[in-house]
Protein backbone atom coordinates (compact mmCIF):
# COMPACT_ATOMS: atom_id res chain seq x y z
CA UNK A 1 0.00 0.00 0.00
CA UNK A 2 1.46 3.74 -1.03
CA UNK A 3 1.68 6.11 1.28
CA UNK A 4 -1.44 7.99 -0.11
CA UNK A 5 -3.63 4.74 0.13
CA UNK A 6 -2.63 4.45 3.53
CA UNK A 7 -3.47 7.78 4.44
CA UNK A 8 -6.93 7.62 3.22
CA UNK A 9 -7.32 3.87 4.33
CA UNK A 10 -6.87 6.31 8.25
CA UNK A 11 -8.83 8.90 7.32
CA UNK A 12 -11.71 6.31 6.32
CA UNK A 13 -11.40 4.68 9.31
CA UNK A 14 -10.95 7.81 11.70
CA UNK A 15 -14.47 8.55 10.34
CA UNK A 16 -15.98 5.29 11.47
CA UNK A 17 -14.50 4.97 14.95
CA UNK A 18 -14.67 9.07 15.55
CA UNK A 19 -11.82 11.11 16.45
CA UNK A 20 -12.82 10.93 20.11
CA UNK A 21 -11.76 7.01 20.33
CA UNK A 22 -8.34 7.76 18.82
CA UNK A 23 -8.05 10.77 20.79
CA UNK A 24 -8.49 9.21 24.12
CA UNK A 25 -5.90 6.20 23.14
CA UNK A 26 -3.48 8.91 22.48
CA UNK A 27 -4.17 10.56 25.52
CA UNK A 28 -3.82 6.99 27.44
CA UNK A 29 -0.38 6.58 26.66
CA UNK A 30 1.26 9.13 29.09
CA UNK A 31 -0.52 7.59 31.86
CA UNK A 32 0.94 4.30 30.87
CA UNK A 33 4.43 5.54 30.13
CA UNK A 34 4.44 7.88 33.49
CA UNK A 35 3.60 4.38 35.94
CA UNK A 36 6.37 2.34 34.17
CA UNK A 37 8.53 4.90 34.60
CA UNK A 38 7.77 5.34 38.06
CA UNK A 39 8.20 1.75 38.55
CA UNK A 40 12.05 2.46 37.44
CA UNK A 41 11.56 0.77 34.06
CA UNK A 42 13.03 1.89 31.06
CA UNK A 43 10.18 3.18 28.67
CA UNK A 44 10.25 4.57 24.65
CA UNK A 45 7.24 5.56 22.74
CA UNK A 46 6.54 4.84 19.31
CA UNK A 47 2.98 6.13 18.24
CA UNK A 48 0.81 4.50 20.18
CA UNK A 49 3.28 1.97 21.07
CA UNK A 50 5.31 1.99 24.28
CA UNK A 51 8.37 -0.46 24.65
CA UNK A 52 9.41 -1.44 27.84
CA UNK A 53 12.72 -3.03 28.92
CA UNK A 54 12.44 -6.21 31.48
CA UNK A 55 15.67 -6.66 33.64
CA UNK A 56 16.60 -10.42 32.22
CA UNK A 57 15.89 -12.19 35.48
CA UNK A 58 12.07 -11.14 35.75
CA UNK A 59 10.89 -12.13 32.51
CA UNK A 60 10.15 -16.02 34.34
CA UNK A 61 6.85 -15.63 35.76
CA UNK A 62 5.15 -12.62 34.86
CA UNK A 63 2.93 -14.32 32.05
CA UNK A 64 1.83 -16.72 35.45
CA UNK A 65 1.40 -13.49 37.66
CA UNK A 66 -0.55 -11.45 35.02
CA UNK A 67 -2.66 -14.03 34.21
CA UNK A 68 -3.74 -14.07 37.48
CA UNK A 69 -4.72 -10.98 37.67
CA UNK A 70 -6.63 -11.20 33.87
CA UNK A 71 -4.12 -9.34 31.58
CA UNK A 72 -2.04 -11.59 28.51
CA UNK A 73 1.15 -10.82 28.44
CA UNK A 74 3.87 -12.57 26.25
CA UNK A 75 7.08 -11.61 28.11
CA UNK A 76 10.14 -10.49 26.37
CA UNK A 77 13.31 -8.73 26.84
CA UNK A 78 11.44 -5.88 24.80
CA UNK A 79 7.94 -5.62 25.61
CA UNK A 80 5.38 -3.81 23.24
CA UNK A 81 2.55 -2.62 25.11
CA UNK A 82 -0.03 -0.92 22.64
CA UNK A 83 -3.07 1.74 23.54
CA UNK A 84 -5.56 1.54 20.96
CA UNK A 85 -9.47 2.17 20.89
CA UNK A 86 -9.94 -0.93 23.09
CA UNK A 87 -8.12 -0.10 25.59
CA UNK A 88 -9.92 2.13 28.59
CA UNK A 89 -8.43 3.66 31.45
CA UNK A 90 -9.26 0.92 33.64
CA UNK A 91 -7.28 -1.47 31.63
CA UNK A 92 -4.53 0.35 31.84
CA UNK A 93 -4.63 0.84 35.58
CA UNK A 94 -5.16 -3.16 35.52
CA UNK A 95 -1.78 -3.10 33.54
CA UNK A 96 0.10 -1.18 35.41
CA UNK A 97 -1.18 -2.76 38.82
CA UNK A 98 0.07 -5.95 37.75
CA UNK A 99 3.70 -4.49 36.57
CA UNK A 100 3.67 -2.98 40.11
CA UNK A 101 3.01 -6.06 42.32
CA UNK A 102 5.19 -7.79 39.88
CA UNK A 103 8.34 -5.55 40.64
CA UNK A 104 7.77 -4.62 43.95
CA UNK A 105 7.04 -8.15 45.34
């Protein structure tokens, strides 16, 4: 797909979802980045992607300890988290609960 196809392929479906739905997973993203940060993890954003950094040892059991708690991860060195239209402020709070018992326990 070209660059212009692509564009209007967004544009299309901005108009479907509204800008409001994109707007809030935008606005969703500090508030993950800000309690990963705080959690002493190194964070980078990429759009609506953040990419967090797992000290080698934890990786182990924190698809175990999420799941517990009803969030999927898939543990890597390199995590991608992603906000998107699905993705409310509680479910982030969920998130971020989880990476905090996880790394303060």
């Amino acid at each position: 797909m070209d660059r212009k196809s692509a564009l209007a392929a967004i544009a299309e479906f901005e108009g479907k979802i509204g800008p409001s739905a994109s707007a809030a997973a935008t606005q969703l993203k500090p508030m993950l980045t800000d309690g990963l940060r705080a959690l002493g993890l190194p964070v980078e954003v990429q759009t609506n992607m953040v990419f967090v950094r797992l000290p080698a040892d934890k990786a182990g059991g924190m698809a175990d300890h999420f799941r517990t708690r009803g969030v999927l991860v898939l543990p890597a060195p390199r995590m991608r988290l992603v906000t998107h239209l699905d993705v409310d402020a509680a479910g982030i709070e969920r998130a971020l609960a989880g990476f905090e018992s996880y790394f303060r326990d």
